[in-house]
C-alpha atoms as a PDB file:
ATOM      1  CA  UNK A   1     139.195 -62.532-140.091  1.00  0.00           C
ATOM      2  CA  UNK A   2     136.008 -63.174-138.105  1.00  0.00           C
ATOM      3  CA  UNK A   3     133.426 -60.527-137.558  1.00  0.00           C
ATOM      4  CA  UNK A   4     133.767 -58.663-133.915  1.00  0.00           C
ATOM      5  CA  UNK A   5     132.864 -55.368-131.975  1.00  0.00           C
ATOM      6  CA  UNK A   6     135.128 -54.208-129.616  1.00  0.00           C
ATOM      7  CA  UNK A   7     134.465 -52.742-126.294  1.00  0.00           C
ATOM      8  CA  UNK A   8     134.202 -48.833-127.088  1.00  0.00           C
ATOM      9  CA  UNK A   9     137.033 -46.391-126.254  1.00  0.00           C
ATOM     10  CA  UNK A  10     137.545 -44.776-123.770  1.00  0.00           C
ATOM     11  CA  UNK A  11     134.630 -46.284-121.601  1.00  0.00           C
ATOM     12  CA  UNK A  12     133.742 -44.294-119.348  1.00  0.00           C
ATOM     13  CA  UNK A  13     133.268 -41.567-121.736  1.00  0.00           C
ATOM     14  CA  UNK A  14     132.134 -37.915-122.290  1.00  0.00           C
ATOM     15  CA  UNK A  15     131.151 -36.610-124.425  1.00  0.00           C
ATOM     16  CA  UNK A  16     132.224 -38.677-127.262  1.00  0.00           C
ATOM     17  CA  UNK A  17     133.509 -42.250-127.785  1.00  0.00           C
ATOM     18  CA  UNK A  18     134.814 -44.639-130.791  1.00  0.00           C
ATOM     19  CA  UNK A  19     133.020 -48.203-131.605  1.00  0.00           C
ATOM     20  CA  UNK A  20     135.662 -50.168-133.760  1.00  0.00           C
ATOM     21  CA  UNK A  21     134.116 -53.325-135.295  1.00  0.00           C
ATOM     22  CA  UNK A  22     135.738 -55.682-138.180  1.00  0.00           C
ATOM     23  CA  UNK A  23     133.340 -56.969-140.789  1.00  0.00           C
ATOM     24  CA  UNK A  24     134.603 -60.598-142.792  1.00  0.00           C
ATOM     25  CA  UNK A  25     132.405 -60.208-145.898  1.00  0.00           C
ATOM     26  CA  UNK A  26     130.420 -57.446-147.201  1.00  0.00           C
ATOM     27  CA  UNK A  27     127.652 -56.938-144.954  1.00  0.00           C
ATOM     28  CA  UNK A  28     124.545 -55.857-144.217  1.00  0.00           C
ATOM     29  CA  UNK A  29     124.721 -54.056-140.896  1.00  0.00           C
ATOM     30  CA  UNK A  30     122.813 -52.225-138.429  1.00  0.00           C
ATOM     31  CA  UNK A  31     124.886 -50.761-135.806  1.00  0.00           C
ATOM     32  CA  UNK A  32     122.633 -48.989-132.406  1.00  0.00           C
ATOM     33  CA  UNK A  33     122.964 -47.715-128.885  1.00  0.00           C
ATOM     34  CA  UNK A  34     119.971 -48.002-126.840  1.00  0.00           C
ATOM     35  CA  UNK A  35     119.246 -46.980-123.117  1.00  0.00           C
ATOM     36  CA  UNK A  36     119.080 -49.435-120.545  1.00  0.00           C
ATOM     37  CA  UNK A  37     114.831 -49.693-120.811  1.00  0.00           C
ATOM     38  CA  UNK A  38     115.803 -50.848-124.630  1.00  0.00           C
ATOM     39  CA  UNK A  39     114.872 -47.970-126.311  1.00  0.00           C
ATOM     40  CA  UNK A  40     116.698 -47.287-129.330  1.00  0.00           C
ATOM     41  CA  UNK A  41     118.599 -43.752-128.407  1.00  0.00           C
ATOM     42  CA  UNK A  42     120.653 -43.431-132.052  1.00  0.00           C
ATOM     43  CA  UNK A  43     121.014 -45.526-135.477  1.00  0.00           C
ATOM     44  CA  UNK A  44     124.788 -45.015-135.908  1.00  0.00           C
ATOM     45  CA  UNK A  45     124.795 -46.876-139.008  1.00  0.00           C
ATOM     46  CA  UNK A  46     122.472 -48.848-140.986  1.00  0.00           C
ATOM     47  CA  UNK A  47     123.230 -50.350-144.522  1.00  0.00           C
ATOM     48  CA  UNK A  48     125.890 -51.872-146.487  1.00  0.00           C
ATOM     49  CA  UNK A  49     129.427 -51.917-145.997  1.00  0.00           C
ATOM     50  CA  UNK A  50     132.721 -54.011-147.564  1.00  0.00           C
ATOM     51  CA  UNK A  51     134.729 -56.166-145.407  1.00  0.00           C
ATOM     52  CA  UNK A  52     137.278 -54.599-143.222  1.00  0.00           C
ATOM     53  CA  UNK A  53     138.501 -53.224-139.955  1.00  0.00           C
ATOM     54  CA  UNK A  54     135.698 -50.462-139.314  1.00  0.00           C
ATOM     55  CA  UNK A  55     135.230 -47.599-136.502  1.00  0.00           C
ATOM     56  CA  UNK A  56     132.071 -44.752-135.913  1.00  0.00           C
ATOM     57  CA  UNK A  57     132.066 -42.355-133.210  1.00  0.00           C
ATOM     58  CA  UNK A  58     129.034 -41.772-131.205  1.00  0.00           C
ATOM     59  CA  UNK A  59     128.867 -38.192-129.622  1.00  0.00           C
ATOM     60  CA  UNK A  60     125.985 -38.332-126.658  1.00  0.00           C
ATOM     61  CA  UNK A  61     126.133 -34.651-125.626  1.00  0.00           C
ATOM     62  CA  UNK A  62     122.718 -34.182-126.366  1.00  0.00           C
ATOM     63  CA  UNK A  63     121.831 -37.448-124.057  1.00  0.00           C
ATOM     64  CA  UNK A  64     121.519 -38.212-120.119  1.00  0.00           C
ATOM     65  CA  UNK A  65     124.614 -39.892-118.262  1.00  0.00           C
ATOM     66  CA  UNK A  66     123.892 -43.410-117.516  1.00  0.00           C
ATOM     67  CA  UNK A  67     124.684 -46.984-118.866  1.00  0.00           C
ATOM     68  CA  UNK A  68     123.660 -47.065-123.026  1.00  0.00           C
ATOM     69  CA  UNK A  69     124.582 -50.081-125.399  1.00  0.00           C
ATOM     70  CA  UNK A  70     125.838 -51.058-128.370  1.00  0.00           C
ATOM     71  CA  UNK A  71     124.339 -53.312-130.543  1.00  0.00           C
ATOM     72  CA  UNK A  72     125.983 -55.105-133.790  1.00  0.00           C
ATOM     73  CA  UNK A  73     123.750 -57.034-136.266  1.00  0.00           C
ATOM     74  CA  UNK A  74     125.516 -57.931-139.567  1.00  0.00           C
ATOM     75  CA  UNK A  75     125.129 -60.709-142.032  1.00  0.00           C
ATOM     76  CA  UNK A  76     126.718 -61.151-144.765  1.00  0.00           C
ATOM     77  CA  UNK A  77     125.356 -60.058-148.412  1.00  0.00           C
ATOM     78  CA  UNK A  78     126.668 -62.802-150.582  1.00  0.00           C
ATOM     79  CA  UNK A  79     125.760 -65.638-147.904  1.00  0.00           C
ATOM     80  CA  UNK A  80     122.699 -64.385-145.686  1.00  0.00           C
ATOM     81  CA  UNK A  81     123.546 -67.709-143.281  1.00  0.00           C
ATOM     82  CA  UNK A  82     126.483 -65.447-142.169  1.00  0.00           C
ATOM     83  CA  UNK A  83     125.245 -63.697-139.483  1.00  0.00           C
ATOM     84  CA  UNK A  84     126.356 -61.559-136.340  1.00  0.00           C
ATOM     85  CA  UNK A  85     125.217 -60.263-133.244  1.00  0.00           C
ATOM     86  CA  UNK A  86     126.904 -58.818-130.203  1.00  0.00           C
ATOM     87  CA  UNK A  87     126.088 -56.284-127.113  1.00  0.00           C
ATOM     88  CA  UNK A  88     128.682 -54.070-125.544  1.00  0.00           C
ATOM     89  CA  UNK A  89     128.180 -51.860-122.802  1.00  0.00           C
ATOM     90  CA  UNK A  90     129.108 -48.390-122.355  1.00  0.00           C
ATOM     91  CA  UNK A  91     128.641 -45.738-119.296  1.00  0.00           C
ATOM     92  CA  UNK A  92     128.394 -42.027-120.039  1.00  0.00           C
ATOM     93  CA  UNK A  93     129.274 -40.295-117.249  1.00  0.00           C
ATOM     94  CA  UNK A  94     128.971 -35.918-117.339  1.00  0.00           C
END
């Protein structure tokens, strides 16, 4: 098992949407959606979680339509050197 994020589902979306994402090792992870200027728009999830086959739902009602990502950073607790990054991105559309 390697870590990943997935492209969210459904995408396009309204109002809501699911981020599934698989964690190797415990980790350390920060998990955001920011607009397209890079502003961070919400922290779904920052801390630590065991290794497994995750998912979080993001519900933008309360946010404009337009393109937003989603940002993964994990590393592992045990072994720091483990680390992760990836960008998806996702279009609201009301």
């Amino acid at each position: 098992m390697d870590f990943s994020l997935e492209q969210n589902n459904p995408n396009p979306f309204n109002p809501a949407t699911r981020i599934n994402y698989t964690l190797p090792v415990q980790s350390r992870i920060t998990l955001k959606i920011y607009n397209i200027l890079g502003q961070v728009v919400k922290v779904l999830l920052d801390g630590e979680q065991d290794a497994g086959y995750r998912s979080v739902e993001w519900n933008a009602q309360n946010v404009a339509s337009g393109i937003y990502f989603c940002r993964l950073d994990a590393s592992g607790s045990q072994d720091p050197g483990r680390r992760f990054e990836k960008v998806n991105k996702m279009i609201l559309m009301k």
